[in-house]
Protein backbone atom coordinates (compact mmCIF):
# COMPACT_ATOMS: atom_id res chain seq x y z
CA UNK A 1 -4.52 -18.74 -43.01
CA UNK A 2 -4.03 -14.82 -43.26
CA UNK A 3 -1.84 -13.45 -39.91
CA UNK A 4 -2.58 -10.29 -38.24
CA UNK A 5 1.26 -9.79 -38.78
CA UNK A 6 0.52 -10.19 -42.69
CA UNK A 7 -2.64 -7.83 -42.38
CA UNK A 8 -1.04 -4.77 -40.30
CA UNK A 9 2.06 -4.67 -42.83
CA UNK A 10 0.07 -4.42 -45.67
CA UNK A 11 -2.11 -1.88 -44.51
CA UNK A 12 0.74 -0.08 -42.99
CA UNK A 13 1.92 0.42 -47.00
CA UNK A 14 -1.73 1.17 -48.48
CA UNK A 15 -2.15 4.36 -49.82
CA UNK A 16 -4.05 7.14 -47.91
CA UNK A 17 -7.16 6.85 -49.84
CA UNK A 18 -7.47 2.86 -49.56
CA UNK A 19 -6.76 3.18 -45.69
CA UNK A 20 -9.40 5.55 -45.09
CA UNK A 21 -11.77 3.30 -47.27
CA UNK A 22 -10.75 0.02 -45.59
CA UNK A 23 -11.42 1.62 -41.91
CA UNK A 24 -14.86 2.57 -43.18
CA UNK A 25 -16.02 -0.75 -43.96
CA UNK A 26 -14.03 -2.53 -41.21
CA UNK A 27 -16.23 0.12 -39.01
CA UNK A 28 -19.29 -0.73 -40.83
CA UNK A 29 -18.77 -4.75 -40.25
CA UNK A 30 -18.32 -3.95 -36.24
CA UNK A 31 -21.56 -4.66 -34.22
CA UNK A 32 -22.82 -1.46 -31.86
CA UNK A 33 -20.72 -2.38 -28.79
CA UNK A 34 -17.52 -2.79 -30.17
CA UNK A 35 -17.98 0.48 -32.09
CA UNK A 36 -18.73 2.09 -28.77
CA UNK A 37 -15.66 0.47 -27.38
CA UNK A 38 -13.52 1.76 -30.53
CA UNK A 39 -14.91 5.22 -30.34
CA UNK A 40 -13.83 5.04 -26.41
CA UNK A 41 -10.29 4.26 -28.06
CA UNK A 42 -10.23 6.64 -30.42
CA UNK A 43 -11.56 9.75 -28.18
CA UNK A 44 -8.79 8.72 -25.95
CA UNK A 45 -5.92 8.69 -28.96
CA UNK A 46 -7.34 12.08 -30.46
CA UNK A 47 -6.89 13.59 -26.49
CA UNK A 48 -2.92 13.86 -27.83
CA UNK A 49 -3.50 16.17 -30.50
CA UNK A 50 -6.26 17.91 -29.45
CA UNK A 51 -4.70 20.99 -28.21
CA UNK A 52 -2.29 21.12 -31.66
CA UNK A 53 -5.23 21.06 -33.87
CA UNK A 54 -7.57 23.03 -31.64
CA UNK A 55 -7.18 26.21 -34.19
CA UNK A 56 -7.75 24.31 -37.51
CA UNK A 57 -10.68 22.47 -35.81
CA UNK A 58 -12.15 25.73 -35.27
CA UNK A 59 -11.54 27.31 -38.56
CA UNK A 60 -12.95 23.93 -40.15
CA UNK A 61 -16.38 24.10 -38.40
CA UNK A 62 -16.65 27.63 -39.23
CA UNK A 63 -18.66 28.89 -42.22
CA UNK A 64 -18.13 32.25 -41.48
CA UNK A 65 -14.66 32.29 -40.63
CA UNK A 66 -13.79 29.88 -44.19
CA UNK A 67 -16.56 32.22 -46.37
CA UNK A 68 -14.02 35.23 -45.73
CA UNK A 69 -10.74 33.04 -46.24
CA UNK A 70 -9.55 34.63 -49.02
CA UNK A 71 -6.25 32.44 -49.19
CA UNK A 72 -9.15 29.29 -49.94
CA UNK A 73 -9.58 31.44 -53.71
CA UNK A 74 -6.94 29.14 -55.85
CA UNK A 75 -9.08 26.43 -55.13
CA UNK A 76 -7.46 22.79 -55.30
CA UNK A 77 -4.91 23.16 -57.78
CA UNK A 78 -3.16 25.02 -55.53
CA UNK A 79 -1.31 22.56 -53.04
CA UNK A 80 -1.51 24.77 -49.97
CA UNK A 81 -4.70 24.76 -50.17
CA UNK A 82 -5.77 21.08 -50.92
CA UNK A 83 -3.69 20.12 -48.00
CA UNK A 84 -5.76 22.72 -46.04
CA UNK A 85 -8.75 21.04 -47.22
CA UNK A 86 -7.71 17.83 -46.43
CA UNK A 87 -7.25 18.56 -42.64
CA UNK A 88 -10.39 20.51 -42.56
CA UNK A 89 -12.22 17.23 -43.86
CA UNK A 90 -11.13 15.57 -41.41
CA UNK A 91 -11.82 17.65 -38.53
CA UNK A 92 -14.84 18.60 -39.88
CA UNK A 93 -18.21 17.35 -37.13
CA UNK A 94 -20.46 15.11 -38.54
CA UNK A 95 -23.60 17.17 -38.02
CA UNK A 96 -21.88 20.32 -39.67
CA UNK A 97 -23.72 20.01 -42.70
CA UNK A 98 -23.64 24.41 -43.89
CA UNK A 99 -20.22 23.48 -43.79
CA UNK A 100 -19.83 20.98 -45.66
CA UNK A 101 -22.42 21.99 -47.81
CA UNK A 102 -20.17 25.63 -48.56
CA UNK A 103 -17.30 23.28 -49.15
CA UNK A 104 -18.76 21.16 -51.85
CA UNK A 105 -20.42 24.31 -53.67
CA UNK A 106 -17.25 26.27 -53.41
CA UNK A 107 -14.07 24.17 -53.48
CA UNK A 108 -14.78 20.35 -53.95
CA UNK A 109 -17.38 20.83 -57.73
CA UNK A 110 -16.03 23.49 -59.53
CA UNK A 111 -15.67 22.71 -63.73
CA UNK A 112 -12.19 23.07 -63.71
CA UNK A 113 -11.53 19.70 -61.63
CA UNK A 114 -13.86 18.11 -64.00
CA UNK A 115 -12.62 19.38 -67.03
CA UNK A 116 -9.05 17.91 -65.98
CA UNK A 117 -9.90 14.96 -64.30
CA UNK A 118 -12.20 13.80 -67.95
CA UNK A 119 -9.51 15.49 -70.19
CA UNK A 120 -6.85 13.40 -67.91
CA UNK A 121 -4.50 15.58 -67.46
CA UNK A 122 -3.74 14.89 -63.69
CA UNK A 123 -0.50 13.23 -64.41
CA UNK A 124 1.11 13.29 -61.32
CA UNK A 125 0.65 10.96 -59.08
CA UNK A 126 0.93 12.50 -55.81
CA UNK A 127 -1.53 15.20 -57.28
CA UNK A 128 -4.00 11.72 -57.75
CA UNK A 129 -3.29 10.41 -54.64
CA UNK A 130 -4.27 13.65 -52.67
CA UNK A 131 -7.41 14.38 -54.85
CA UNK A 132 -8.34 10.00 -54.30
CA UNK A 133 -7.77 10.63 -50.68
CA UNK A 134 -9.62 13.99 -50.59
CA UNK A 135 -12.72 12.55 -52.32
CA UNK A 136 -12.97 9.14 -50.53
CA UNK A 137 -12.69 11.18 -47.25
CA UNK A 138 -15.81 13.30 -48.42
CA UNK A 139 -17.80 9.75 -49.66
CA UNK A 140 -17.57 8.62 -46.49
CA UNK A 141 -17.69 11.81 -44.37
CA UNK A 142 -21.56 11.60 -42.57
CA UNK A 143 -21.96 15.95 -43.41
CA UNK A 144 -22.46 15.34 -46.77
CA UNK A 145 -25.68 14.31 -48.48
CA UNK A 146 -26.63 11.70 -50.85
CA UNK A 147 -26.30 13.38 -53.84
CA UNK A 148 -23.59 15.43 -52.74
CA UNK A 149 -21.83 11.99 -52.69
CA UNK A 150 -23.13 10.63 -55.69
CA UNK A 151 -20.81 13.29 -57.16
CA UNK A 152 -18.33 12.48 -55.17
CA UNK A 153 -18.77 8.47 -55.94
CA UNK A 154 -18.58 10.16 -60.00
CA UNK A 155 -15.19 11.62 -59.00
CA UNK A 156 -13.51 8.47 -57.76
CA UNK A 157 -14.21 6.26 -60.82
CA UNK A 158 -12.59 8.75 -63.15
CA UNK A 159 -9.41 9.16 -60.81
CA UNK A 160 -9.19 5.66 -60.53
CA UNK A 161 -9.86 4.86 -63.92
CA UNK A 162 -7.09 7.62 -64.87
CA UNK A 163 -4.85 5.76 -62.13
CA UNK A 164 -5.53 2.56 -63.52
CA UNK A 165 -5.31 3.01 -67.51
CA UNK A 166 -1.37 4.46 -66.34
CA UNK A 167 -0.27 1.35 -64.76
CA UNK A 168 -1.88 -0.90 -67.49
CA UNK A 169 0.72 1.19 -69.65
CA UNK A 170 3.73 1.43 -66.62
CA UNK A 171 2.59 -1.43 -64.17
CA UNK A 172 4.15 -1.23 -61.01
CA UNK A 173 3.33 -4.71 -59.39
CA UNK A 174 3.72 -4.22 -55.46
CA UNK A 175 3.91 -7.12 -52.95
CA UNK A 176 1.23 -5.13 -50.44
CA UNK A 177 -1.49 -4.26 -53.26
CA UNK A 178 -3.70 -6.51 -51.87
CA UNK A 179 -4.36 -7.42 -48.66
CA UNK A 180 -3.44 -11.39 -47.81
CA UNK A 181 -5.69 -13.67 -49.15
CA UNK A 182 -7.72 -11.30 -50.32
CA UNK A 183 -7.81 -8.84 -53.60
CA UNK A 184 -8.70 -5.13 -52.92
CA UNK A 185 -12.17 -3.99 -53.95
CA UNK A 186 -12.54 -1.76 -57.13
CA UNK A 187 -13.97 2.17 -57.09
CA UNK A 188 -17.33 0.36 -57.94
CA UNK A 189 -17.42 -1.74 -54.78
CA UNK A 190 -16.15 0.76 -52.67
CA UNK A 191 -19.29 3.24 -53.91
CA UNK A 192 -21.17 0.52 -54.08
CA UNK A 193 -20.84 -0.91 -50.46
CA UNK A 194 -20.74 2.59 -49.21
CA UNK A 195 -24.09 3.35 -50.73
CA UNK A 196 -25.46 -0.11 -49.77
CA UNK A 197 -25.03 1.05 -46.11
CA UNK A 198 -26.40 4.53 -46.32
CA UNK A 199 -29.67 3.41 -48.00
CA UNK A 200 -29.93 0.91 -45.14
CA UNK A 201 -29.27 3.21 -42.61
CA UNK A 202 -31.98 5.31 -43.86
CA UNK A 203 -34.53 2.88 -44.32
CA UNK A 204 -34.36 2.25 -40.92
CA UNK A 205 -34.85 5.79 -39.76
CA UNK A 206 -37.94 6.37 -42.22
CA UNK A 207 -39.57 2.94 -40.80
């Protein structure tokens, strides 16, 4: 029998990027009144910080403002900036789509990224673990289209399979890398089941 105890302290130690992920499809598998109860909950937990992250919720939604941000030019190498990124993700609005659309042209595909993340020369981890994080957050974000996110989906199986061919080398075994009972899902599930529920979604929209 898995305990909610057993659950909450292993997710309390996941990693950003498998946190964000797991929320996604736990919010997937809720039927339409508890996610109107949970978005109740949420509005009401956000009401705390709203007034902190007013500013940066303003510069996120904001193509002109971001266009003309000439401290965005390093692009994601530069740390500053991917943490900038990160919070702009996820204040982004979920209809923004010139937004996102400026972001994924400009900052998120450049040949750069690609060229290190293929070449594998993202050693660090914490580097990784921001750029997992940062990706899975723009999989699942709704601004983003479907092929924006197929890129995206492209991105996550070579961090992870970068991630993955280190520990097979240095395994780090950890108590809380899986959840109880259960084994956590690969890159491919995760695209997979994320893509499983967009095509849904729009089938029933075009019927």
């Amino acid at each position: 029998m898995v305990c909610k105890e057993d659950v909450l302290l292993w997710f309390k130690d996941l990693e950003g990027y498998k946190r964000i992920d797991v929320l996604y499809e736990l919010l997937n598998m809720c039927i339409p009144f508890e996610v109107r109860f949970l978005g109740s909950c949420i509005e009401e937990i956000g009401k705390h910080t709203y007034q902190e992250l007013r500013g940066s919720e303003l510069n996120a939604n904001d193509l002109d403002r971001l266009s003309k941000d000439t401290s965005l030019g390093p692009g994601l190498l530069d740390e500053s900036v991917r943490h900038r990124v990160l919070l702009y993700l996820s204040l982004l609005r979920s209809r923004n789509c010139s937004v996102a659309n400026w972001l994924y042209k400009s900052i998120l595909r450049t040949d750069w990224l690609e060229d290190c993340i293929v070449k594998g020369n993202l050693k660090d981890e914490n580097i990784q673990s921001e750029f997992l994080l940062l990706f899975v957050m723009a999989l699942h974000h709704p601004a983003f289209i479907f092929e924006q996110k197929l890129y995206f989906s492209k991105i996550l199986t070579q961090l992870i399979e970068l991630r993955e061919s280190k520990n097979r080398i240095s395994p780090k075994p950890s108590v809380f890398g899986y959840p109880p009972g259960f084994g956590y899902p690969t890159v491919k599930t995760m695209v997979r089941v994320h893509f499983s529920v967009h095509y849904n979604f729009e089938t029933k929209l075009n019927c």
